[in-house]
Protein backbone atom coordinates (compact mmCIF):
# COMPACT_ATOMS: atom_id res chain seq x y z
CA UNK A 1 -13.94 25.66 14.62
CA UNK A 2 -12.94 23.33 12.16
CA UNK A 3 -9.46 21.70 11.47
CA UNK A 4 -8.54 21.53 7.78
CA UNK A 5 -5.82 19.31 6.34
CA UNK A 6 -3.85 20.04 3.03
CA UNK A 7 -2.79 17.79 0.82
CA UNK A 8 0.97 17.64 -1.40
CA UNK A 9 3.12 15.12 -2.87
CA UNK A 10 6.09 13.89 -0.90
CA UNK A 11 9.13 12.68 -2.64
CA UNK A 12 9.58 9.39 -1.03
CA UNK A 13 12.67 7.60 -2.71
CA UNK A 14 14.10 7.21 -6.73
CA UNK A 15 12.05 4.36 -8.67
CA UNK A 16 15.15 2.56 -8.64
CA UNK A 17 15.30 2.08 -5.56
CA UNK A 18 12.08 -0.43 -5.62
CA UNK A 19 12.51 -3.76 -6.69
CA UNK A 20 9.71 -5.76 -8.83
CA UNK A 21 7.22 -7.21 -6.25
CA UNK A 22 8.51 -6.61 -3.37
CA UNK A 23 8.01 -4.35 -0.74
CA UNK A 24 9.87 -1.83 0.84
CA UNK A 25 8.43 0.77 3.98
CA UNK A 26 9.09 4.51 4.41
CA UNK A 27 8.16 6.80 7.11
CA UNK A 28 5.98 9.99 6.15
CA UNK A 29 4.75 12.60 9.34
CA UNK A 30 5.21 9.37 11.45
CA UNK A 31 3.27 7.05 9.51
CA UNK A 32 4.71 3.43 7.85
CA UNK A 33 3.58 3.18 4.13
CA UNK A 34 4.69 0.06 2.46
CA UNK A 35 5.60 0.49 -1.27
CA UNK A 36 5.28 -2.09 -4.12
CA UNK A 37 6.55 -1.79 -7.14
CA UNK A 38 4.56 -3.99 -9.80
CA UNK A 39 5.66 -5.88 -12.67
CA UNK A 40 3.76 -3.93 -15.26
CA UNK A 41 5.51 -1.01 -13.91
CA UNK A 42 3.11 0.58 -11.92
CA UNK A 43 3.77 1.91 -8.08
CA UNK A 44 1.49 1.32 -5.23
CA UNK A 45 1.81 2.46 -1.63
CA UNK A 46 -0.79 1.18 1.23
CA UNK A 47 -0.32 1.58 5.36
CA UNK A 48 2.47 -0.53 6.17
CA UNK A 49 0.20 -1.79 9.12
CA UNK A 50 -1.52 -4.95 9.56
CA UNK A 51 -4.80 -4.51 11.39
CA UNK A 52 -4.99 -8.32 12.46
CA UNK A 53 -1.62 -8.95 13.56
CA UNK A 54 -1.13 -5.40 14.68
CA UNK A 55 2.32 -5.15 13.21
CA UNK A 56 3.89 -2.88 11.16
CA UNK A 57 4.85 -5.75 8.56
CA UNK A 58 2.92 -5.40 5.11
CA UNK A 59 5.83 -4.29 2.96
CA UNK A 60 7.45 -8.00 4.22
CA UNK A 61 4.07 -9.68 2.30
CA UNK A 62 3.88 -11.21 -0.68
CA UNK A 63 2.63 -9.70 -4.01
CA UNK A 64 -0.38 -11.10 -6.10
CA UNK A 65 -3.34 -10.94 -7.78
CA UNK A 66 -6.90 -11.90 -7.08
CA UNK A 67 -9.81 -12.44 -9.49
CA UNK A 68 -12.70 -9.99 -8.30
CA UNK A 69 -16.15 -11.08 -8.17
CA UNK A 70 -16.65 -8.34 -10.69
CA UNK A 71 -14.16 -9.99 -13.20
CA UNK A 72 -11.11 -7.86 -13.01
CA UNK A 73 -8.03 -8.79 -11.37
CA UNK A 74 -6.46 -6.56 -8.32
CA UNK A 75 -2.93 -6.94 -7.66
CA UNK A 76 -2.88 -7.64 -3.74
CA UNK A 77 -0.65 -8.04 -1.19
CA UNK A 78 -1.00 -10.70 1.88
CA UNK A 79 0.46 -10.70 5.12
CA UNK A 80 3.59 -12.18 6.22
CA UNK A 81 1.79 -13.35 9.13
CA UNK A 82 -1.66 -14.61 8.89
CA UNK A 83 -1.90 -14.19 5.05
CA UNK A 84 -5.14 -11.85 4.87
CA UNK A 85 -4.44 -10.57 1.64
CA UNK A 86 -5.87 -6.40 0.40
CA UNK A 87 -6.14 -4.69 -2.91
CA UNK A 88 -3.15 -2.58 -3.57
CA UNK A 89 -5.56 -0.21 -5.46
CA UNK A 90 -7.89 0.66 -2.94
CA UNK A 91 -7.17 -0.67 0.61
CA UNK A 92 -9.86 -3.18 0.26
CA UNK A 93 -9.80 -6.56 2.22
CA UNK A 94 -9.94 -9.57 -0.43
CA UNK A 95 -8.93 -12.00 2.01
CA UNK A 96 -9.70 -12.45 5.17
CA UNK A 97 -9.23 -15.53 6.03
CA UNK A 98 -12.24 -15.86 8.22
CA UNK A 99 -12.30 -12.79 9.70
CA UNK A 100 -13.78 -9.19 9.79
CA UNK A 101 -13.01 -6.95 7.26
CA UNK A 102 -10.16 -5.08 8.04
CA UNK A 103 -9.02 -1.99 4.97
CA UNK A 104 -5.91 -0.43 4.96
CA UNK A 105 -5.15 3.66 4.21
CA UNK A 106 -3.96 3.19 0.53
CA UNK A 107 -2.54 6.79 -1.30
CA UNK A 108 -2.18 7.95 -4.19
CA UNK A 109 1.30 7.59 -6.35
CA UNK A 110 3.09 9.38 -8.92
CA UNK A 111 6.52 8.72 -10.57
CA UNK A 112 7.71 11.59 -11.48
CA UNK A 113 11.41 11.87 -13.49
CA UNK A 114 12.58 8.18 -12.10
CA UNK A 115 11.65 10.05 -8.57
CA UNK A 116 8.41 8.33 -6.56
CA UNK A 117 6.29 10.64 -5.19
CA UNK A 118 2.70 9.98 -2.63
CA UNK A 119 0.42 12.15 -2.27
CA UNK A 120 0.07 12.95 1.53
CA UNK A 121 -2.51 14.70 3.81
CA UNK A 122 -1.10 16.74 6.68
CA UNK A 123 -3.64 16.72 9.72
């Protein structure tokens, strides 16, 4: 027998209530997600955990960018703590400061009427 998991979109706060680059964390089916709200308007949402400090402290990082080897530009955010630094697109470590790759869950975001909205799998 095998488990399936559904997916839906969770109102998680207004737009308003996100302030340009920086961070703020919410709690969905007891998981942290850290949400960024960028300065060309766009919303991003990653795990809220840091899987080299082993903190729940990524919505406390700071907001960038990073040139890609590729060319393009990812907006990123680092950690508070030992500045590794992920793509808020995808998850993807772009800085690991020495270290092993580490990626972070990163979901999917809508804005829908000023209200922000993730879209979650339940388990």
């Amino acid at each position: 027998m095998t488990a399936t998991s559904t997916a839906r979109w969770v109102r998680v706060c207004r737009l308003s209530d996100l302030d340009v680059e920086r961070g703020r964390a919410a709690l969905i089916g007891g998981v942290q997600i850290a949400l960024f709200r960028l300065a060309d308007g766009t919303v991003r949402a990653v795990s809220n955990y840091d899987p080299y400090s082993d903190a729940h402290v990524l919505s406390r990082g700071i907001v960038g960018s990073k040139l890609l080897v590729d060319g393009s530009e990812a907006p990123t955010i680092a950690s508070p703590l030992h500045k590794q630094a992920w793509d808020l697109r995808t998850g993807a470590v772009v800085e690991a400061q020495g270290k092993d790759d580490r990626p972070i869950p990163a979901y999917p975001v809508a804005v829908d009427d000023g209200e922000v909205m993730i879209r979650w799998k339940d388990d």
